[in-house]
Protein backbone atom coordinates (compact mmCIF):
# COMPACT_ATOMS: atom_id res chain seq x y z
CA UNK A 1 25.20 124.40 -112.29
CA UNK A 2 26.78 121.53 -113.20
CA UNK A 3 27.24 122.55 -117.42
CA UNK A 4 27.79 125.82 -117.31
CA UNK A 5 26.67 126.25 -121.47
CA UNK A 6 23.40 128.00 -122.58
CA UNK A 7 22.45 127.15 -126.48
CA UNK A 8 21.36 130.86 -128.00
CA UNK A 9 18.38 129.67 -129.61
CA UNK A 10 18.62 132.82 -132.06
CA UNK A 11 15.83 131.88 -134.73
CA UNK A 12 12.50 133.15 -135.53
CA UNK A 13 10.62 129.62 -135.66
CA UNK A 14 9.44 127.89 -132.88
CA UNK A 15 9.61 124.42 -134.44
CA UNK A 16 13.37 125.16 -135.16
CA UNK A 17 14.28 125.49 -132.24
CA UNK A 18 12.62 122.69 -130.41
CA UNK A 19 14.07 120.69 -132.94
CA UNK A 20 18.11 121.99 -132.12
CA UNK A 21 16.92 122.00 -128.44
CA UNK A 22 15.93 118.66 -128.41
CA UNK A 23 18.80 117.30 -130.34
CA UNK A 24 21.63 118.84 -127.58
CA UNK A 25 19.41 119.10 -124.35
CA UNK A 26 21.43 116.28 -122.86
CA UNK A 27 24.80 118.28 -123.76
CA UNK A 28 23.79 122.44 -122.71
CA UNK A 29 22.76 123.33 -118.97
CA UNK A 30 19.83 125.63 -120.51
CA UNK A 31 18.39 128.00 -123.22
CA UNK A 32 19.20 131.31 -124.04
CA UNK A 33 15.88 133.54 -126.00
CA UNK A 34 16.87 136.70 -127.27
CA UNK A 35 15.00 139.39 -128.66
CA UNK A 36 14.22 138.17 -132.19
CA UNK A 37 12.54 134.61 -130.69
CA UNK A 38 10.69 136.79 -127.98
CA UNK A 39 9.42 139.60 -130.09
CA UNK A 40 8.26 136.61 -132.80
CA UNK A 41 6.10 134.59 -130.30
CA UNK A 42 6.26 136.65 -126.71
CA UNK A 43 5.24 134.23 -123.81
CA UNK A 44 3.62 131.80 -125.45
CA UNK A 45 6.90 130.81 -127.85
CA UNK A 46 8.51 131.18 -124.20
CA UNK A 47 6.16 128.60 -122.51
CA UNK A 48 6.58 126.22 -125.85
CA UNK A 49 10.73 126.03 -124.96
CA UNK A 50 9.76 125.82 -121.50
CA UNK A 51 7.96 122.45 -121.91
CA UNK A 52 11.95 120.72 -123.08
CA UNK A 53 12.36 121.04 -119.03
CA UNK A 54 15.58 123.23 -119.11
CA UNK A 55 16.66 126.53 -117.48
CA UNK A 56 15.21 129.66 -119.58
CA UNK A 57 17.47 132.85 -120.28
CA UNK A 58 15.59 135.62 -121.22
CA UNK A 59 18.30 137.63 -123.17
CA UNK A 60 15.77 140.38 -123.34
CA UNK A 61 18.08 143.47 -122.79
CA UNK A 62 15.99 145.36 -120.78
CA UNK A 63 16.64 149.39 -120.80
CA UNK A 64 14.29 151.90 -120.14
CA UNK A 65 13.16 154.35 -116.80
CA UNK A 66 13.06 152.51 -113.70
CA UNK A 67 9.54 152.02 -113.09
CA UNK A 68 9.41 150.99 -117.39
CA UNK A 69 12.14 148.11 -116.47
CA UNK A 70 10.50 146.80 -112.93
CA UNK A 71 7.12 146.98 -115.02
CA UNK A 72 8.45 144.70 -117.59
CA UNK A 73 10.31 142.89 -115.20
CA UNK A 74 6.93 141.81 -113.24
CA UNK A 75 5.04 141.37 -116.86
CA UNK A 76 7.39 138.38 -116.92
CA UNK A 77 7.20 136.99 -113.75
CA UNK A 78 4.55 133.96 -115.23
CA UNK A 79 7.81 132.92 -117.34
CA UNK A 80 10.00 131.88 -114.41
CA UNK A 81 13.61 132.62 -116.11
CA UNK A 82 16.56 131.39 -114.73
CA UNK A 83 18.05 134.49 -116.07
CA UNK A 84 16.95 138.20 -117.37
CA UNK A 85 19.50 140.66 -118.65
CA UNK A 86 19.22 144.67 -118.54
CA UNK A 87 21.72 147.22 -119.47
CA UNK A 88 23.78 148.33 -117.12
CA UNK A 89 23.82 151.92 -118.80
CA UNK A 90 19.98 152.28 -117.57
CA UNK A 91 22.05 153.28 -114.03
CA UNK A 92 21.70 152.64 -110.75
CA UNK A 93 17.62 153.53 -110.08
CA UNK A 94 16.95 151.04 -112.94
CA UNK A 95 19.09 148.18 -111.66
CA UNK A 96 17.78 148.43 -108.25
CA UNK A 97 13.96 148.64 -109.33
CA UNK A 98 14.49 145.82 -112.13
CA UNK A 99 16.31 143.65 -109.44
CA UNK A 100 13.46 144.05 -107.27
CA UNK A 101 10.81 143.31 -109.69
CA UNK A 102 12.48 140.34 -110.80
CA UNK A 103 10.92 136.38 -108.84
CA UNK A 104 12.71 134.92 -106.05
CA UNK A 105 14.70 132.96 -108.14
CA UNK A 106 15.81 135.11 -111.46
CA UNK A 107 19.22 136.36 -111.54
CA UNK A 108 18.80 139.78 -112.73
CA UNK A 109 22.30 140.45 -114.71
CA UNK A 110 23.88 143.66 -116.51
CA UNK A 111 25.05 143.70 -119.97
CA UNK A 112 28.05 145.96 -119.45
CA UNK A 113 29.33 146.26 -123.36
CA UNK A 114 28.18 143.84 -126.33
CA UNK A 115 30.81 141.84 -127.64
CA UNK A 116 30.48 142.80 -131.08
CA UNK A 117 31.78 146.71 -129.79
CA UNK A 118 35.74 147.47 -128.76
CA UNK A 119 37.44 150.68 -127.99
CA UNK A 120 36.66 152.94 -131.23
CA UNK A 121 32.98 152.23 -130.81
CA UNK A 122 32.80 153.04 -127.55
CA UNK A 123 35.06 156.47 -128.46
CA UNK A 124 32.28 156.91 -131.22
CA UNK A 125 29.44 157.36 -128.63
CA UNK A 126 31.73 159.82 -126.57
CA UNK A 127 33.02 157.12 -123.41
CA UNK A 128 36.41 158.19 -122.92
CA UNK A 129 38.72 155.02 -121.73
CA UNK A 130 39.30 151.41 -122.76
CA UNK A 131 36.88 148.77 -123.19
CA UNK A 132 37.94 146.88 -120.39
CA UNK A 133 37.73 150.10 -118.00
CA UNK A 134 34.35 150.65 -119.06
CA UNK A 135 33.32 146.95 -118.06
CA UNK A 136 34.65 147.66 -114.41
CA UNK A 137 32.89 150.47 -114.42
CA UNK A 138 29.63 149.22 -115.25
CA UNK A 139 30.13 145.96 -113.12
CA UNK A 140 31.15 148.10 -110.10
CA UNK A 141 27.76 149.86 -110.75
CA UNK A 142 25.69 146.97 -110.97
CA UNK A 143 27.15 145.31 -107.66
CA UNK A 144 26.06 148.26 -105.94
CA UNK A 145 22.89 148.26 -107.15
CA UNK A 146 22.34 144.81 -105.74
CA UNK A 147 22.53 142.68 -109.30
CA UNK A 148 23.20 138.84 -109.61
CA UNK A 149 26.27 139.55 -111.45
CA UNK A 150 26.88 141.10 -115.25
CA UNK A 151 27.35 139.57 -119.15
CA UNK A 152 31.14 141.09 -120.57
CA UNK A 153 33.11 139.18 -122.88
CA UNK A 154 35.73 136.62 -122.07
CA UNK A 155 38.35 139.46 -121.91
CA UNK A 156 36.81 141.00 -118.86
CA UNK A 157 35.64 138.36 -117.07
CA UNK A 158 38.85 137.20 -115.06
CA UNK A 159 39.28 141.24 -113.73
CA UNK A 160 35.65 140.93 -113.05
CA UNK A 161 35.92 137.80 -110.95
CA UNK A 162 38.37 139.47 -108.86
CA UNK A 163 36.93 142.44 -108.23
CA UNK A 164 33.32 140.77 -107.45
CA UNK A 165 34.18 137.53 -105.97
CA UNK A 166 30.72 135.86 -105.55
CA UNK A 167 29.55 137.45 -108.80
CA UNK A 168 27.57 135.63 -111.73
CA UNK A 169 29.01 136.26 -114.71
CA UNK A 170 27.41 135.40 -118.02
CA UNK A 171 29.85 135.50 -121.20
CA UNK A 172 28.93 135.24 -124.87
CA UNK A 173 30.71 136.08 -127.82
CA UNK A 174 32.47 132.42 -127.62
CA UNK A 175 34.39 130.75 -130.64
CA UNK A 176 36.33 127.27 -130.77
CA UNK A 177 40.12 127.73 -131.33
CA UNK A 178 40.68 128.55 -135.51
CA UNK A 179 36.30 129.50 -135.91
CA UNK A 180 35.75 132.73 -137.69
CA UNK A 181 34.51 135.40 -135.46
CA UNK A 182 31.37 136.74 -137.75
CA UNK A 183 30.36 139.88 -135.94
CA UNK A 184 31.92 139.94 -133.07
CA UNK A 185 34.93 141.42 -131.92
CA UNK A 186 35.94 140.68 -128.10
CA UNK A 187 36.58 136.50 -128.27
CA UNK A 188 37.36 133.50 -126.34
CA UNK A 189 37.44 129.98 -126.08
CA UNK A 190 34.34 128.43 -123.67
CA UNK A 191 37.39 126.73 -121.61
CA UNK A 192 39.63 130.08 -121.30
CA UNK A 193 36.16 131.98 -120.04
CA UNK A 194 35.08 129.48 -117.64
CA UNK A 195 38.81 129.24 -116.06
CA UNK A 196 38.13 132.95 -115.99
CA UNK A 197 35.49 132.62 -113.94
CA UNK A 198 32.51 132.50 -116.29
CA UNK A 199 29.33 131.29 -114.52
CA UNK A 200 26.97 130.59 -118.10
CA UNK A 201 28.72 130.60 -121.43
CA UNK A 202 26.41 131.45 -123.97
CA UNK A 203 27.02 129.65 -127.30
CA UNK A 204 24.73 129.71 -130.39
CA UNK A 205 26.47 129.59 -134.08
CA UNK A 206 29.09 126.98 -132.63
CA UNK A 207 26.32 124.74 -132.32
CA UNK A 208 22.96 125.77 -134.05
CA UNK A 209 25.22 126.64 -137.52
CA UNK A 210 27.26 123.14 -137.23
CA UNK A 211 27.27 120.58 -139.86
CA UNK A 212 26.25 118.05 -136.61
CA UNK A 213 25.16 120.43 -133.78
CA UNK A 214 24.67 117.41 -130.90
CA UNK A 215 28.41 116.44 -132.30
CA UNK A 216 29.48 120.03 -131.25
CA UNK A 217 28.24 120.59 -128.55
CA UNK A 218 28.97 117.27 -126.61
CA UNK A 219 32.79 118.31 -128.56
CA UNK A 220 32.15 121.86 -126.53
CA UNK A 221 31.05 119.88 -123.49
CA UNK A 222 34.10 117.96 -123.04
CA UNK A 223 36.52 120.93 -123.00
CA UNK A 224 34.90 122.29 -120.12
């Protein structure tokens, strides 16, 4: 891929978002939906995006029993996603039915932690160890169970690239040098994760909430 950035396209209104799509399409390498776009308009807001010609990411966090996940997974087959995350925490029978559910040419990845937890969140729901150890962990799992690769933050991702060499790694959470963090808690720059080894850097508020979002993101483009 030869820009590596995916513009979160986090809003409830179609329109919106073709409209901040279309402004940056010649400065991202795709769009990322998440759940709040998808549950608003399902496949049909999904099919409207699709018509800018760019990559889809279905951020759709998948997590449920196996045959749940695979059932979803072949519900959105019509869609033809670049990308589809599930949760690494469904374990391995749900990776491995969701990965083989998934078209030809979807990269099924794990969402190992969210960005907006760290260490004393993770204590809080009763995992014992760091947040980096539970990131190996999960992206150990999910190379076993025959994943594309795994989203962790920009923290994790170099370990991760060592330990899973031909992994795709998909990092969010990403902030420009001196930008306030808002709810998240585990940050990088888009040029530290990608010398990291990030595959896709996902990147909404940088862009979407900016004053000029085509100046940002060609401005995000050029660190890269």
């Amino acid at each position: 891929m030869s820009n590596p950035i995916f513009l979160a396209l986090d809003v409830p209104q179609i329109e919106a978002a073709k409209e901040l799509a279309g402004k940056v399409k010649g400065h991202v390498g795709g769009l990322k939906l998440g759940l709040e776009f998808f549950c608003a308009h399902g496949h049909h807001g999904v099919h409207e995006i699709a018509q800018l010609g760019m990559p889809i990411f279905l951020d759709l966090k998948l997590h449920d029993i196996p045959n749940t996940v695979a059932g979803a997974m072949q519900a959105i087959h019509v869609l033809e996603p670049a990308i589809v995350t599930i949760h690494a925490g469904g374990g391995r029978a749900m990776m491995e039915d969701a990965k083989a559910a998934a078209g030809e040419n979807t990269k099924v990845v794990a969402v190992t932690m969210l960005t907006s937890l760290d260490d004393r969140d993770l204590s809080a729901t009763g995992v014992q160890g760091s947040a980096h150890d539970q990131v190996m962990r999960l992206a150990e799992l999910a190379e076993r169970s025959g994943l594309d690769g795994i989203v962790c933050s920009g923290h994790e991702v170099g370990a991760v690239h060592k330990q899973w060499k031909h992994g795709y790694f998909v990092v969010p959470g990403l902030r420009l040098a001196g930008n306030s963090v808002g709810d998240q808690k585990r940050v990088v720059t888009p040029r530290q994760a990608r010398d990291d080894g990030a595959s896709v850097l996902v990147i909404g508020r940088e862009i979407s909430r900016a004053e000029d979002p085509l100046a940002a993101a060609r401005m995000i483009e050029a660190t890269l």
